[in-house]
N, C-alpha and C. Protein backbone atom coordinates (compact mmCIF):
# COMPACT_ATOMS: atom_id res chain seq x y z
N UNK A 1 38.24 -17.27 24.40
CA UNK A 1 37.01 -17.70 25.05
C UNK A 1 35.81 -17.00 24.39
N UNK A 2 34.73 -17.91 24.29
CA UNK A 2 34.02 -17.32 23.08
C UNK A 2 32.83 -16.18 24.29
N UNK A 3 31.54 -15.55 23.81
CA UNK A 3 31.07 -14.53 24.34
C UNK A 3 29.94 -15.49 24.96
N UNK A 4 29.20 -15.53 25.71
CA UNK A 4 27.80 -15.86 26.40
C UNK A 4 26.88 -15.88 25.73
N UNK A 5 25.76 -16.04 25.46
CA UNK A 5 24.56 -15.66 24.15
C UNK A 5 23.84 -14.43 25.46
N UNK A 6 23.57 -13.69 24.81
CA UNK A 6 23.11 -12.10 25.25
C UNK A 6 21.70 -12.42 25.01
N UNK A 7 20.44 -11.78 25.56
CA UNK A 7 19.41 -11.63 24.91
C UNK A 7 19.30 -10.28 23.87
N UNK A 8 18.18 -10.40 22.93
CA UNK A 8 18.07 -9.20 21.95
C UNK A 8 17.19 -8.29 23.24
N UNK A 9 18.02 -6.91 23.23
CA UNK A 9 16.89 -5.73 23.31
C UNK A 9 16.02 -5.20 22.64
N UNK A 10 15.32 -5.49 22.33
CA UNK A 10 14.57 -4.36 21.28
C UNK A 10 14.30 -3.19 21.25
N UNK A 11 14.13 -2.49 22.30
CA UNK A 11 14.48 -1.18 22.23
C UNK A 11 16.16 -0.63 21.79
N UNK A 12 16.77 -1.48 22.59
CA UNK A 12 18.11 -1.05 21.30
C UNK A 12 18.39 -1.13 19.95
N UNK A 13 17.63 -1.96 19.84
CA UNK A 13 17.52 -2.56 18.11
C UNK A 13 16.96 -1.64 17.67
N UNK A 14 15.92 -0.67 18.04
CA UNK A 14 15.08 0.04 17.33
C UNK A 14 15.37 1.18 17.38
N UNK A 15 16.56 1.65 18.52
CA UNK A 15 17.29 3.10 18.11
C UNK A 15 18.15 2.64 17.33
N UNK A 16 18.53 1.89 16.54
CA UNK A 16 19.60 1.36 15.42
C UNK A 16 19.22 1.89 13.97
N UNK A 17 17.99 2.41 13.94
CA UNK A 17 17.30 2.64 12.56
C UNK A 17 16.24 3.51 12.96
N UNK A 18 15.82 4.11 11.75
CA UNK A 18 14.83 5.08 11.91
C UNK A 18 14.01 5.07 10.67
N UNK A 19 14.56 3.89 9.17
CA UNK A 19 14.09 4.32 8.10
C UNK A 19 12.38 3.71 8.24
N UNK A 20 11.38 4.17 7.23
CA UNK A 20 10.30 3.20 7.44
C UNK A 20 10.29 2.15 6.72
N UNK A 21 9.13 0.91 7.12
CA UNK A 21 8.59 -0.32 6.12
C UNK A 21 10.54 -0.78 5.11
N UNK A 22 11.25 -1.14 6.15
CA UNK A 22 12.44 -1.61 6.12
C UNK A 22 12.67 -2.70 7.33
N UNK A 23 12.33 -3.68 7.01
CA UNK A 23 12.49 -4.72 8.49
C UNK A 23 13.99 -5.26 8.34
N UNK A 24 13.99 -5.27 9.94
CA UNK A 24 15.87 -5.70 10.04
C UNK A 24 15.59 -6.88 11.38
N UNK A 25 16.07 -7.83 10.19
CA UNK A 25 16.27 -9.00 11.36
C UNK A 25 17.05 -9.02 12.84
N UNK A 26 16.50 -9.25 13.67
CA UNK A 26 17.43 -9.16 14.90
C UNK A 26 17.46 -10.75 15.76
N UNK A 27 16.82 -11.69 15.17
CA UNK A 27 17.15 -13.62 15.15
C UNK A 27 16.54 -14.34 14.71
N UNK A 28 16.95 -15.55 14.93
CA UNK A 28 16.70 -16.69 13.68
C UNK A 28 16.08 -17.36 14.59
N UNK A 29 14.96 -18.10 14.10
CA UNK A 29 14.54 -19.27 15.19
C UNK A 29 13.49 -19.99 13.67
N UNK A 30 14.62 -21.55 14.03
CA UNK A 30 14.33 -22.54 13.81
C UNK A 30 14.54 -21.99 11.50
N UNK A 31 13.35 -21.98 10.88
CA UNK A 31 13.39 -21.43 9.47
C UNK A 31 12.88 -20.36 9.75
N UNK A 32 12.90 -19.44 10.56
CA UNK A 32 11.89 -18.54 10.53
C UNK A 32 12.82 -17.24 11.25
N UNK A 33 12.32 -16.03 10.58
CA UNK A 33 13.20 -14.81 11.08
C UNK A 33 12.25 -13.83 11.89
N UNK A 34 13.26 -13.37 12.97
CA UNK A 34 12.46 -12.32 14.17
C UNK A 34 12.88 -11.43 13.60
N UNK A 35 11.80 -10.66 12.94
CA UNK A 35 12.28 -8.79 12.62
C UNK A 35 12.00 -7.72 13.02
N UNK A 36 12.25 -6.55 13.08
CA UNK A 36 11.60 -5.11 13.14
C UNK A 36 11.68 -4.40 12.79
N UNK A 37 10.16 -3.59 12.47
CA UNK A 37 10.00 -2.52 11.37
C UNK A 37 9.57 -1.66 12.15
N UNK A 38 9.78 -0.18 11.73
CA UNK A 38 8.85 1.18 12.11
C UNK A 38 8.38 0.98 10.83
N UNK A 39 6.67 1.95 10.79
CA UNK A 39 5.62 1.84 10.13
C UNK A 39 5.04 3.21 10.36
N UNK A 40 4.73 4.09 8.99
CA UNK A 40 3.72 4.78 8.92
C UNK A 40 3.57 5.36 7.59
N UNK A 41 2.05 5.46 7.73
CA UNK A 41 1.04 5.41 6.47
C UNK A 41 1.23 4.22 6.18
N UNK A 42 0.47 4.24 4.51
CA UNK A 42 -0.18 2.67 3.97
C UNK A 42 0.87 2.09 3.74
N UNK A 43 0.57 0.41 3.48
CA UNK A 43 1.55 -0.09 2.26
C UNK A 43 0.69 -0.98 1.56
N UNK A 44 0.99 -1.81 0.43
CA UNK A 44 0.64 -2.32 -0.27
C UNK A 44 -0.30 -3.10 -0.08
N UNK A 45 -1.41 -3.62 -0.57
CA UNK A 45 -2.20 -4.45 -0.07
C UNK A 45 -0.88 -6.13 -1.05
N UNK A 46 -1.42 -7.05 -0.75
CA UNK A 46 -0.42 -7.85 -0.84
C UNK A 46 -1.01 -9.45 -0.22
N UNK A 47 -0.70 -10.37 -0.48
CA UNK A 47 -1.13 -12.39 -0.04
C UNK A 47 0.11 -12.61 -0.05
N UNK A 48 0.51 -13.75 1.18
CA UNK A 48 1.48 -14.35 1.35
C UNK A 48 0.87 -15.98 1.21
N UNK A 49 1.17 -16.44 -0.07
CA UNK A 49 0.20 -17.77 -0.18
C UNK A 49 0.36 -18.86 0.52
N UNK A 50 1.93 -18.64 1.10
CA UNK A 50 2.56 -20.21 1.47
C UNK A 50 2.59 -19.80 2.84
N UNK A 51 2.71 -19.07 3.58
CA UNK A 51 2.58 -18.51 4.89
C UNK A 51 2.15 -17.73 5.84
N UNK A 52 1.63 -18.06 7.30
CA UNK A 52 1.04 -17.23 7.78
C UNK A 52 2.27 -15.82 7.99
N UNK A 53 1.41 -14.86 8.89
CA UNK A 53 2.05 -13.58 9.02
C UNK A 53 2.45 -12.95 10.33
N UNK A 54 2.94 -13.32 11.89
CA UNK A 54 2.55 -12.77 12.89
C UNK A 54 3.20 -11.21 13.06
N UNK A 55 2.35 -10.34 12.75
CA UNK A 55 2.73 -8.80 14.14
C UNK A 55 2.30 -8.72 14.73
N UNK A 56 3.44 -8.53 15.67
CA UNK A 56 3.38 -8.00 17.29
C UNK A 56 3.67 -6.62 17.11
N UNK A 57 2.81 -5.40 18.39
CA UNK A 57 2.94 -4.25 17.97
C UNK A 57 3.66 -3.69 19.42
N UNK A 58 4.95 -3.47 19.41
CA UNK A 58 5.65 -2.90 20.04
C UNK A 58 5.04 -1.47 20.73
N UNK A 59 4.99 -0.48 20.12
CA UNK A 59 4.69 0.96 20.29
C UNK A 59 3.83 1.54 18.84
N UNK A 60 2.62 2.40 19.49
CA UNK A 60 1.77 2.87 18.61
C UNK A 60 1.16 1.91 18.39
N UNK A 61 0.00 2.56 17.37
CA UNK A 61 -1.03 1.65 16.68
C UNK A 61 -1.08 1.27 15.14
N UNK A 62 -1.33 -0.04 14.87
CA UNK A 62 -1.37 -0.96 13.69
C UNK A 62 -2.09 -1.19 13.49
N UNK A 63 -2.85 -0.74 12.16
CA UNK A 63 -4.65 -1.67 11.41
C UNK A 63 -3.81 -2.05 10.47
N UNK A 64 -4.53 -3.62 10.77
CA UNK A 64 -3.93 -4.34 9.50
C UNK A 64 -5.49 -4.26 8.60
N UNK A 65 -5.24 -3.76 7.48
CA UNK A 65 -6.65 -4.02 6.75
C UNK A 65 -7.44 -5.17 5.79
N UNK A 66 -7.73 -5.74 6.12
CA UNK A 66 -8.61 -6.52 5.65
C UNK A 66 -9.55 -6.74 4.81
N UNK A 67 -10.09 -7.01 3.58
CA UNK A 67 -11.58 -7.22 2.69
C UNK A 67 -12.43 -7.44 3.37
N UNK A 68 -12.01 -8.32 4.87
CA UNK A 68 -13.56 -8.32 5.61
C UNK A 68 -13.60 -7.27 6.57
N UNK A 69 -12.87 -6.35 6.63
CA UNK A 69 -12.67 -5.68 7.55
C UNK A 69 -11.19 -5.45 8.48
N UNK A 70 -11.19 -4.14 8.95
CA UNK A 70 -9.89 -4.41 9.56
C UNK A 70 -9.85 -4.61 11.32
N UNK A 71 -8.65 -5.06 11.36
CA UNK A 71 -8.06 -5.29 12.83
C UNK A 71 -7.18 -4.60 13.42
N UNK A 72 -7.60 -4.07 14.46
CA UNK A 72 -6.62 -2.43 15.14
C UNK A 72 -5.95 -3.26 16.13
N UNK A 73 -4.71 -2.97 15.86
CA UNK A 73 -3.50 -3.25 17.25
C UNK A 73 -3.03 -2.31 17.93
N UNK A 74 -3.31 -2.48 19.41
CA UNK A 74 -2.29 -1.25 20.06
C UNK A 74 -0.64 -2.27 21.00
N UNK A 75 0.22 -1.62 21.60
CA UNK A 75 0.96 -2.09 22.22
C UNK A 75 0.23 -3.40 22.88
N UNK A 76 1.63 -4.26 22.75
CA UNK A 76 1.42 -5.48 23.36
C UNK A 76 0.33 -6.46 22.46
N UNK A 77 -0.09 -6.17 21.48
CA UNK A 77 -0.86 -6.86 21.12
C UNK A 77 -0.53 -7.70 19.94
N UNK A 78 -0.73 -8.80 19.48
CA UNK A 78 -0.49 -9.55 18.06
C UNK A 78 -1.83 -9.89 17.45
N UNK A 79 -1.26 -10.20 16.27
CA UNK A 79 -2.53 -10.86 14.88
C UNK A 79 -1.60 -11.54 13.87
N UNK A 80 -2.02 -13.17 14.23
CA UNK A 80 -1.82 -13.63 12.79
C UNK A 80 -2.19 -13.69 11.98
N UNK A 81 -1.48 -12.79 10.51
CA UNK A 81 -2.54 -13.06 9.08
C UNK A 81 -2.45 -14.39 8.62
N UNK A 82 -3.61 -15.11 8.56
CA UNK A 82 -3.40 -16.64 8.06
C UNK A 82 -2.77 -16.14 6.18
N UNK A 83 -1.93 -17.10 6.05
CA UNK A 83 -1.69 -17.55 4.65
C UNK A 83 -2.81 -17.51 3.36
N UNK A 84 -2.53 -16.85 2.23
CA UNK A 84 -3.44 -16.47 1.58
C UNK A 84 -4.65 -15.38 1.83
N UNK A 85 -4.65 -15.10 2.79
CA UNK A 85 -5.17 -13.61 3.05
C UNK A 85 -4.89 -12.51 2.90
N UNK A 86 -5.76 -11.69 2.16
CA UNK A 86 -4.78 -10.40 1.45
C UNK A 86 -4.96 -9.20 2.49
N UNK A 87 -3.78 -8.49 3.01
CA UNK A 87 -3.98 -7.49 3.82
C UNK A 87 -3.29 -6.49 3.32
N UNK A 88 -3.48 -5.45 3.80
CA UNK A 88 -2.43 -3.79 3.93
C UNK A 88 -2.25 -3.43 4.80
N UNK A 89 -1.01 -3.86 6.02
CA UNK A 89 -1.08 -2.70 6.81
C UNK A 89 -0.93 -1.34 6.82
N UNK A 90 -1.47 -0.99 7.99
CA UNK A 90 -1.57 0.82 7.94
C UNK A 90 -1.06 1.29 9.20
N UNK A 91 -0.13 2.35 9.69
CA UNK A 91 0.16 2.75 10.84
C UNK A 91 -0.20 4.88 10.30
N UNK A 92 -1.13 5.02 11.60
CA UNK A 92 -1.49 6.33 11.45
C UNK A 92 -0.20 7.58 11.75
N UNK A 93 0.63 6.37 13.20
CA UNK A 93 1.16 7.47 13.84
C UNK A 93 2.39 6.27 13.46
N UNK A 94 3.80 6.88 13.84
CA UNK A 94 5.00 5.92 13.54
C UNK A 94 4.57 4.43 14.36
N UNK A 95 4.94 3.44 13.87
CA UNK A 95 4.78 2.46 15.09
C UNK A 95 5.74 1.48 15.11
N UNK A 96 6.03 0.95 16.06
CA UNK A 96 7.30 -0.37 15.95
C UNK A 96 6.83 -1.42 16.04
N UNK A 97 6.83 -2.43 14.86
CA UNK A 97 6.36 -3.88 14.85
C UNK A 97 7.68 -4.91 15.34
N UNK A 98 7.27 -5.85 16.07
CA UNK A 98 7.81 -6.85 15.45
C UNK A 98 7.25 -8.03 14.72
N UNK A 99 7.93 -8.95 13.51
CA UNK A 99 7.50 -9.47 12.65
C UNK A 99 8.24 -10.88 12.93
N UNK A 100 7.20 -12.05 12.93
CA UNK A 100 7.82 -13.49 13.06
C UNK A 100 7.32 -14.45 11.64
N UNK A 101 8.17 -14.75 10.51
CA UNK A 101 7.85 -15.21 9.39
C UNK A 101 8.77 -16.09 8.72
N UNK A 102 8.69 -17.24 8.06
CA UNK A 102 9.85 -17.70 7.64
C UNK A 102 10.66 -17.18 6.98
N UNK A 103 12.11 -17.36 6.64
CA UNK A 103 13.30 -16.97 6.59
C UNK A 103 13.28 -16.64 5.10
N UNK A 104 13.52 -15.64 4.17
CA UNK A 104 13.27 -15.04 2.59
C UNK A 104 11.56 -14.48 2.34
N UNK A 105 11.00 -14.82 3.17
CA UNK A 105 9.60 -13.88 3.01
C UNK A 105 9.40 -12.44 2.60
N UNK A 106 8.94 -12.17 1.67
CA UNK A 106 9.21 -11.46 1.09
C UNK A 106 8.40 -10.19 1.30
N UNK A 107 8.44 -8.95 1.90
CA UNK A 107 7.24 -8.10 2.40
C UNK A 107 6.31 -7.42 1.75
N UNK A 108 6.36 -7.69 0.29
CA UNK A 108 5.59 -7.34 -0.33
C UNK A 108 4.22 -8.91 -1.20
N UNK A 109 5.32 -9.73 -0.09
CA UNK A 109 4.01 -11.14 -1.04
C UNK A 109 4.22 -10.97 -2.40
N UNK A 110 2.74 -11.62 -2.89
CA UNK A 110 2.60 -11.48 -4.32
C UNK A 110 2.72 -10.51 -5.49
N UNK A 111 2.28 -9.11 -4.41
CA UNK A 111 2.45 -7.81 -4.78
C UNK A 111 3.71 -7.27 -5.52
N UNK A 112 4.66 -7.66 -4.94
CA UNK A 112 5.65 -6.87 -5.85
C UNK A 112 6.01 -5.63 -5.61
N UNK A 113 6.86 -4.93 -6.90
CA UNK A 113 6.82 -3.50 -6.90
C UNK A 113 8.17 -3.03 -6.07
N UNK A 114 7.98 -1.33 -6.48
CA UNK A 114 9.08 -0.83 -5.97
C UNK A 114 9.71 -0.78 -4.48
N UNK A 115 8.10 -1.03 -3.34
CA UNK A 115 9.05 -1.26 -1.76
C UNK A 115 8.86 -2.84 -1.73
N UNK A 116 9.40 -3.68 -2.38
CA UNK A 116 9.80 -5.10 -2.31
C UNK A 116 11.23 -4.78 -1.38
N UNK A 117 11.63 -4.92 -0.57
CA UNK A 117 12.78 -5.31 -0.11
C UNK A 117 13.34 -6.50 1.21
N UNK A 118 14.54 -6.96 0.73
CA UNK A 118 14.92 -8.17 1.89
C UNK A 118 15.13 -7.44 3.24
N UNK A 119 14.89 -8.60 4.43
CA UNK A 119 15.25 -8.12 5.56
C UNK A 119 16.86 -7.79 5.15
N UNK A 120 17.54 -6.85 6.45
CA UNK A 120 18.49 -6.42 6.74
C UNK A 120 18.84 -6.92 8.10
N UNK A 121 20.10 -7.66 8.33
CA UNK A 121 20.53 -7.77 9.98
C UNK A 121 21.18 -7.08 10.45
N UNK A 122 20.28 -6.65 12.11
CA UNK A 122 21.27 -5.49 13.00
C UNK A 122 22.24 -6.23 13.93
N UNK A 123 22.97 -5.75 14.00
CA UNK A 123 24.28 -6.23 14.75
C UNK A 123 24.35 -6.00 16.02
């Protein structure tokens, strides 16, 4: 007899890992993957040309930075980066995102470079 579908915790998901700017998928919906990252200090500034970007900010605070300026997230809050907009996020203090984007998106965009890496799925 097969198992029930469970909902995701996310707080369990997020004592599962501790590394940073490493997102680990925790579901699939539709082409598009639900992830989560801890975050702190910069990362790359970076364009995702073909897609928008949504974080949601779990715990702590998130500036996503901007050329026109940036946008501060605290808990509970989201921002979609529209497609082709170049940002960097920044987390001062550790913070837990979650990330909704289609499925091989790549977290470094156009950017590249050495923290290019694929999501990871938690179990």
């Amino acid at each position: 007899m097969s198992q029930p579908p469970a909902p995701v915790d996310l707080a369990a998901k997020l004592a599962q890992f501790s590394d940073l700017w490493s997102q680990k998928k925790v579901a699939d919906l539709n082409d598009y993957e639900v992830k989560l990252a801890k975050l702190k200090g910069e990362f790359v500034w970076h364009t995702h040309e073909d897609t928008d970007e949504l974080f949601l900010v779990i715990s702590g605070r998130l500036t996503i930075q901007l050329r026109g300026g940036d946008v501060v997230l605290g808990p509970g809050e989201l921002f979609v980066v529209p497609r082709g907009v170049e940002h960097c996020p920044r987390a001062d203090e550790e913070t837990a995102i979650l990330l909704l984007e289609p499925a091989g998106t790549l977290n470094t965009g156009d950017a590249g470079g050495p923290r290019t890496k694929a999501a990871e799925s938690l179990d």
